[in-house]
N, C-alpha and C. Protein backbone atom coordinates (compact mmCIF):
# COMPACT_ATOMS: atom_id res chain seq x y z
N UNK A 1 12.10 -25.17 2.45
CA UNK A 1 12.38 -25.23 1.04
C UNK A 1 13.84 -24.87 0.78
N UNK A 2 14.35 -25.28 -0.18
CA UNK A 2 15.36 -25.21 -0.89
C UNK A 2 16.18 -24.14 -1.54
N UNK A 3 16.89 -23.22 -1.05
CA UNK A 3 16.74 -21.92 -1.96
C UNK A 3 16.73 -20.95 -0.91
N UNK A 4 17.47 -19.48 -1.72
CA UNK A 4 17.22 -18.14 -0.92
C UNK A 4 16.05 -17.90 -0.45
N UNK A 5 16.13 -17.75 0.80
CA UNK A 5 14.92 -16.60 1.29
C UNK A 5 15.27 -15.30 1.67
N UNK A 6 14.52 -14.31 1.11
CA UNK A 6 15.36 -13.15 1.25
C UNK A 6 14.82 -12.79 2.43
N UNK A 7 15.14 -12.17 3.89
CA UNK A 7 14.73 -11.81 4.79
C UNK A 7 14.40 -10.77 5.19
N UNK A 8 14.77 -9.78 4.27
CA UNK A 8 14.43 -8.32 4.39
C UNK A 8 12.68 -8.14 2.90
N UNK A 9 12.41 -9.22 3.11
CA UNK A 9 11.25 -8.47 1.31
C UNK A 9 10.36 -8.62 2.27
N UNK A 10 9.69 -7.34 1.89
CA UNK A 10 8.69 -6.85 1.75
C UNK A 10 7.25 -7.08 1.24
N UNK A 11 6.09 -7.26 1.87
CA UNK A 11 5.30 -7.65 1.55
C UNK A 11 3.58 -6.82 1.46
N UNK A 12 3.07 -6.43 0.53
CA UNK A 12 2.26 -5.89 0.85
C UNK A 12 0.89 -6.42 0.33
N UNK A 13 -0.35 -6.03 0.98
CA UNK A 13 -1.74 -6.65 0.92
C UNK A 13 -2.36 -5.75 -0.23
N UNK A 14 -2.67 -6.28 -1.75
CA UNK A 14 -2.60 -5.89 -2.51
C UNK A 14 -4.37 -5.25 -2.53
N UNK A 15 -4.69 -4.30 -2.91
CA UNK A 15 -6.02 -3.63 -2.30
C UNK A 15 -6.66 -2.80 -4.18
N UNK A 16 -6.92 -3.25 -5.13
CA UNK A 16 -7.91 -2.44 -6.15
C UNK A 16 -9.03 -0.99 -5.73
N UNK A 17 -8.34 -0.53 -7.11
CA UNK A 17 -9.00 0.72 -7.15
C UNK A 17 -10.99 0.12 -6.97
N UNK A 18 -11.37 -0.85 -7.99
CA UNK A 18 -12.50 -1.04 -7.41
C UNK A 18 -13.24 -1.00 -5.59
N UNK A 19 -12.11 -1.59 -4.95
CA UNK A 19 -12.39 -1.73 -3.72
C UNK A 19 -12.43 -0.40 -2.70
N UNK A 20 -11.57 0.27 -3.57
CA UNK A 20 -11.34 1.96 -2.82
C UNK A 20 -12.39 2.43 -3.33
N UNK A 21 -12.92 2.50 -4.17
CA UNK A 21 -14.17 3.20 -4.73
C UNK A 21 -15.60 2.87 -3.86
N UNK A 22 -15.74 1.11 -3.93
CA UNK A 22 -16.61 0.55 -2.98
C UNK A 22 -16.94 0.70 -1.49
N UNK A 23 -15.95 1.54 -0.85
CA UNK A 23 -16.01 1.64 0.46
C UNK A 23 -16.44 3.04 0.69
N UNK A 24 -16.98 3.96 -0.21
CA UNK A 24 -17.68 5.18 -0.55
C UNK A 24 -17.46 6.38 0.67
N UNK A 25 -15.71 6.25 1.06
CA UNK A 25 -15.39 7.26 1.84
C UNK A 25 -14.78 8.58 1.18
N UNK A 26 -14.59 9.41 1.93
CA UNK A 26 -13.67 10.66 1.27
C UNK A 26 -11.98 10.48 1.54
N UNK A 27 -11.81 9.69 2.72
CA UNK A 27 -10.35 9.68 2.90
C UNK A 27 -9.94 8.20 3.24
N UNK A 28 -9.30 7.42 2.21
CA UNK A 28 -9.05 6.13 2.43
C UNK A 28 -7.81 5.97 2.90
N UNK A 29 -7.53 5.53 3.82
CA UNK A 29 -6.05 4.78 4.79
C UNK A 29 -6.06 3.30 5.45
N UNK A 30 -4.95 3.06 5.76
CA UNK A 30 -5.19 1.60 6.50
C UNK A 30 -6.46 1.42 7.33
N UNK A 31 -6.88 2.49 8.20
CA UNK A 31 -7.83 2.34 9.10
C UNK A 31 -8.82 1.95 8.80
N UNK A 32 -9.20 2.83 7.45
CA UNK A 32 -10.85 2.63 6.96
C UNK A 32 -10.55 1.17 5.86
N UNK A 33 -9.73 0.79 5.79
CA UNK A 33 -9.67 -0.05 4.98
C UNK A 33 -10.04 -1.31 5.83
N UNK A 34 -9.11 -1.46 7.03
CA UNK A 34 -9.74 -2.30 8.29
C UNK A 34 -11.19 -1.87 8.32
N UNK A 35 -10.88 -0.89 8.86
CA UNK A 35 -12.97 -1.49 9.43
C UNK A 35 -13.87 -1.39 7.52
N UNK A 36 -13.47 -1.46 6.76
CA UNK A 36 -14.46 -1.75 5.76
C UNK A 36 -14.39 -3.03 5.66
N UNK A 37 -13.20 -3.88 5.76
CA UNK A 37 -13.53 -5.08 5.60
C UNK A 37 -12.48 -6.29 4.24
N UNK A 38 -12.05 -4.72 3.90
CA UNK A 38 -10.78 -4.97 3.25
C UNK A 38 -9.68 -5.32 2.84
N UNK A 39 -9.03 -4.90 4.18
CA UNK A 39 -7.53 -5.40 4.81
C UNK A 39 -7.35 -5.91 6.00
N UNK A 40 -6.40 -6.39 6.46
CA UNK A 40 -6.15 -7.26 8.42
C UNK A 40 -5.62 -5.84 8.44
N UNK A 41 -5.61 -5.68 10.12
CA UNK A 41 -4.69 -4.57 11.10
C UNK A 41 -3.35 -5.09 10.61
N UNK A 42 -2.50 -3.94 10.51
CA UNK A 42 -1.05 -4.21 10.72
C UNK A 42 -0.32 -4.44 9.18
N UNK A 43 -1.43 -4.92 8.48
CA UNK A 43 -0.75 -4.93 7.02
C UNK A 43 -0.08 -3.44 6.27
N UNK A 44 0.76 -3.54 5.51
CA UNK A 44 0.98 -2.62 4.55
C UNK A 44 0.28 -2.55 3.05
N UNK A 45 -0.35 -1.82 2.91
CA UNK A 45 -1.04 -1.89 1.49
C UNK A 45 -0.56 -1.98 0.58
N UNK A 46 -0.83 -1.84 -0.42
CA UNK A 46 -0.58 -1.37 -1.99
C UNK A 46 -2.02 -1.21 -3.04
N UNK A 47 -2.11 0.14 -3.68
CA UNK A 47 -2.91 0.29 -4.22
C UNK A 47 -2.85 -0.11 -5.83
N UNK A 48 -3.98 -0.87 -6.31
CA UNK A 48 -3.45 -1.60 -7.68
C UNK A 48 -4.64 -0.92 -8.73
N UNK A 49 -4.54 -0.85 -10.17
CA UNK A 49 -4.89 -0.16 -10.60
C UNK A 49 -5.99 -0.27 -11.42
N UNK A 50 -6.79 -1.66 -11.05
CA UNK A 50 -7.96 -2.71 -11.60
C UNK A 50 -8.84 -1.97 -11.21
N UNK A 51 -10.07 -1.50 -12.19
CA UNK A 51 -11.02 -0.89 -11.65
C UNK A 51 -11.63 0.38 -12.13
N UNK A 52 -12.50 1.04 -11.71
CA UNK A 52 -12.26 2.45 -12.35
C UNK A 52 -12.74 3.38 -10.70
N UNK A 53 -12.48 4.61 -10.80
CA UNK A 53 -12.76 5.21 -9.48
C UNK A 53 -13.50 6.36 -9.64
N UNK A 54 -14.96 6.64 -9.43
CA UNK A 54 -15.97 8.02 -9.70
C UNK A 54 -15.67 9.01 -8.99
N UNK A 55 -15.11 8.76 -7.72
CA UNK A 55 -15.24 10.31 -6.83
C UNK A 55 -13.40 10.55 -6.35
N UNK A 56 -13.33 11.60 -5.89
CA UNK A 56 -12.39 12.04 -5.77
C UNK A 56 -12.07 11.62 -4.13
N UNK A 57 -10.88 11.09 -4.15
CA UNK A 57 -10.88 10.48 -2.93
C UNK A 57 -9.40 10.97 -2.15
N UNK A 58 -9.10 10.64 -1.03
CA UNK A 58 -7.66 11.25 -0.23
C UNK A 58 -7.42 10.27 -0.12
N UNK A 59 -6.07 9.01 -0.55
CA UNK A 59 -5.47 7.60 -0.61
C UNK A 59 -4.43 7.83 0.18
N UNK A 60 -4.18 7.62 1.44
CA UNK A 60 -2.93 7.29 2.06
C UNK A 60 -2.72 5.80 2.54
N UNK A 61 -1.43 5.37 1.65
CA UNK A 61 -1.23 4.02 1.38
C UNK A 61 0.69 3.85 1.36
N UNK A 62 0.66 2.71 1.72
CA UNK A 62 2.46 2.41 1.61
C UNK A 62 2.82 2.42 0.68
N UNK A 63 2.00 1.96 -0.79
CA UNK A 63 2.87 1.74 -1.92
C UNK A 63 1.46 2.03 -3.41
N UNK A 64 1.77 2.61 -4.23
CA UNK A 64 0.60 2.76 -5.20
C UNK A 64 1.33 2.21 -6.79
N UNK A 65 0.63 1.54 -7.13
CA UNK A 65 1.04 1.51 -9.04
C UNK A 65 0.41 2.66 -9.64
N UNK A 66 1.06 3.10 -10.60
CA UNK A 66 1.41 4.44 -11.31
C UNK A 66 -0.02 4.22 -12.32
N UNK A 67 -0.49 3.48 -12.38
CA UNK A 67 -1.69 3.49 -12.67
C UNK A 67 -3.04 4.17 -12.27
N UNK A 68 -2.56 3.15 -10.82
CA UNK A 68 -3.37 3.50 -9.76
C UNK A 68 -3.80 5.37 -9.33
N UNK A 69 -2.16 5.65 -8.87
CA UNK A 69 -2.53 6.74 -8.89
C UNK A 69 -2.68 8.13 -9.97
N UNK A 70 -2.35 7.34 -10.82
CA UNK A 70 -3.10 8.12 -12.56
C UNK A 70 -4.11 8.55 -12.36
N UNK A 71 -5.25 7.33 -11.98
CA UNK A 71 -6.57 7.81 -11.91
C UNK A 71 -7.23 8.21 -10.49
N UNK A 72 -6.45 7.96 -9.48
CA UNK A 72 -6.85 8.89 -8.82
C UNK A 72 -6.85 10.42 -9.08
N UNK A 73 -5.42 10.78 -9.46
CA UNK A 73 -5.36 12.01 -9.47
C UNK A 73 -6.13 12.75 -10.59
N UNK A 74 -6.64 11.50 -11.65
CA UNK A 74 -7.54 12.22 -12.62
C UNK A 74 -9.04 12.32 -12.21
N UNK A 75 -8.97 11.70 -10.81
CA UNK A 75 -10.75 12.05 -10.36
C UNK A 75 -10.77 12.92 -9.77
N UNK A 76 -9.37 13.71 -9.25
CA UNK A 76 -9.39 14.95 -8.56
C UNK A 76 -9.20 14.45 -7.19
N UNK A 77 -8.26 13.49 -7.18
CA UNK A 77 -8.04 13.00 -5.96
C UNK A 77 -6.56 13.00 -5.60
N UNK A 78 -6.08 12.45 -4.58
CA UNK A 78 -4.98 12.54 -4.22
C UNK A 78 -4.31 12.04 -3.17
N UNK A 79 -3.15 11.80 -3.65
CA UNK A 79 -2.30 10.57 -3.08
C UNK A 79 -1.01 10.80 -2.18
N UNK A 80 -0.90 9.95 -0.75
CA UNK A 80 0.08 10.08 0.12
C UNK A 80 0.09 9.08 0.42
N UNK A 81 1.80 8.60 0.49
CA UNK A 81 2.97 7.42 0.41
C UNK A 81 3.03 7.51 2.06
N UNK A 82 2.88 6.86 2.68
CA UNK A 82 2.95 6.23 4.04
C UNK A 82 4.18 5.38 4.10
N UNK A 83 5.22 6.04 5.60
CA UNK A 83 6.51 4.93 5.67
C UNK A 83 5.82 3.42 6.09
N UNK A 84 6.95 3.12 5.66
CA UNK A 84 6.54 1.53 6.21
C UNK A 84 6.16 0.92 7.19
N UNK A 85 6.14 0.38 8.00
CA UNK A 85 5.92 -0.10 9.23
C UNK A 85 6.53 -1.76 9.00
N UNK A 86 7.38 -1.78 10.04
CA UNK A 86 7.77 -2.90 9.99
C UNK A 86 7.71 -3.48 11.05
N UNK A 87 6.57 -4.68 11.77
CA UNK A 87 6.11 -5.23 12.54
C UNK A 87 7.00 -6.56 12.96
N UNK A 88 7.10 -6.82 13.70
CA UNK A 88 7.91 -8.28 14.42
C UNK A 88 9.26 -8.37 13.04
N UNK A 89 9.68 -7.38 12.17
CA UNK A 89 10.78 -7.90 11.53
C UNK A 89 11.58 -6.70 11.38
N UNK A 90 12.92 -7.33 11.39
CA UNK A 90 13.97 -6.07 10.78
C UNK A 90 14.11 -5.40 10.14
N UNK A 91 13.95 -3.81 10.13
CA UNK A 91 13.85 -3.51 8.39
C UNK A 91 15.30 -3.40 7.97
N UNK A 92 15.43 -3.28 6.55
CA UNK A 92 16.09 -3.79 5.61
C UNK A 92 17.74 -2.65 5.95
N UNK A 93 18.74 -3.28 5.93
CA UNK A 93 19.91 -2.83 6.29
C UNK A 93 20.61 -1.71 5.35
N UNK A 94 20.98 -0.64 5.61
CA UNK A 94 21.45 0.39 5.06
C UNK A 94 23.05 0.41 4.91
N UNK A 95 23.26 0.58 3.34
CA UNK A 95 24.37 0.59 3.37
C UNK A 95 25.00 -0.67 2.43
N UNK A 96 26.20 -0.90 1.69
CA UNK A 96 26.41 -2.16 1.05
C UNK A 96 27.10 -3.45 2.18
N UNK A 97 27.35 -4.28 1.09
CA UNK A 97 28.03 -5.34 1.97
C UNK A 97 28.96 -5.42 2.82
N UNK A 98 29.91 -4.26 2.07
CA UNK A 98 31.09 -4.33 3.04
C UNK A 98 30.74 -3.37 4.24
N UNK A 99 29.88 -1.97 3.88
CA UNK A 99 30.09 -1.21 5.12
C UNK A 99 29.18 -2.05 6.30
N UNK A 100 28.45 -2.69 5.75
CA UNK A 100 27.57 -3.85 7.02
C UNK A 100 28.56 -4.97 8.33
N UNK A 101 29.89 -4.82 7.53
CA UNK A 101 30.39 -5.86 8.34
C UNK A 101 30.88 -5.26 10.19
């Protein structure tokens, strides 16, 4: 195609509070998200904020909407930001244009 591709963006497997609720664990992470049936191995998440959530749950995830973790933390739950993982690609270059050269 025609056009920028940016080579450093980021992509994450977008995962609902319904679905975190549905998998009726105490501590949700990539792992349990794989074997529930949820997410592929190797993805980076993001928690989105569709849904509602009954129990108080432990969310460790790469990326959350402020929604999202609104109501976690209003079920008495609580939330940890996981670095990235960046699989078969470069992560993103530090620093501006010129100090890159």
């Amino acid at each position: 195609m025609k056009g920028f591709n940016n080579p450093f963006r980021v992509e994450y497997y977008a995962v609902n509070l319904d679905a975190v609720d549905s998998l009726g664990v105490a501590e949700v992470d990539p792992a349990s998200l794989v074997a529930g049936g949820v997410a592929h191995k190797g993805q980076m998440i993001k928690v989105l904020g569709r849904g509602k959530i009954t129990r108080a749950v432990k969310v460790s995830v790469h990326a959350i909407s402020k929604s999202a973790q609104e109501a976690i933390v209003a079920a008495g739950g609580s939330v940890v930001i996981l670095p990235p993982t960046f699989r078969g690609v470069r992560p993103p270059a530090k620093g501006s244009q010129f100090t890159n050269r």
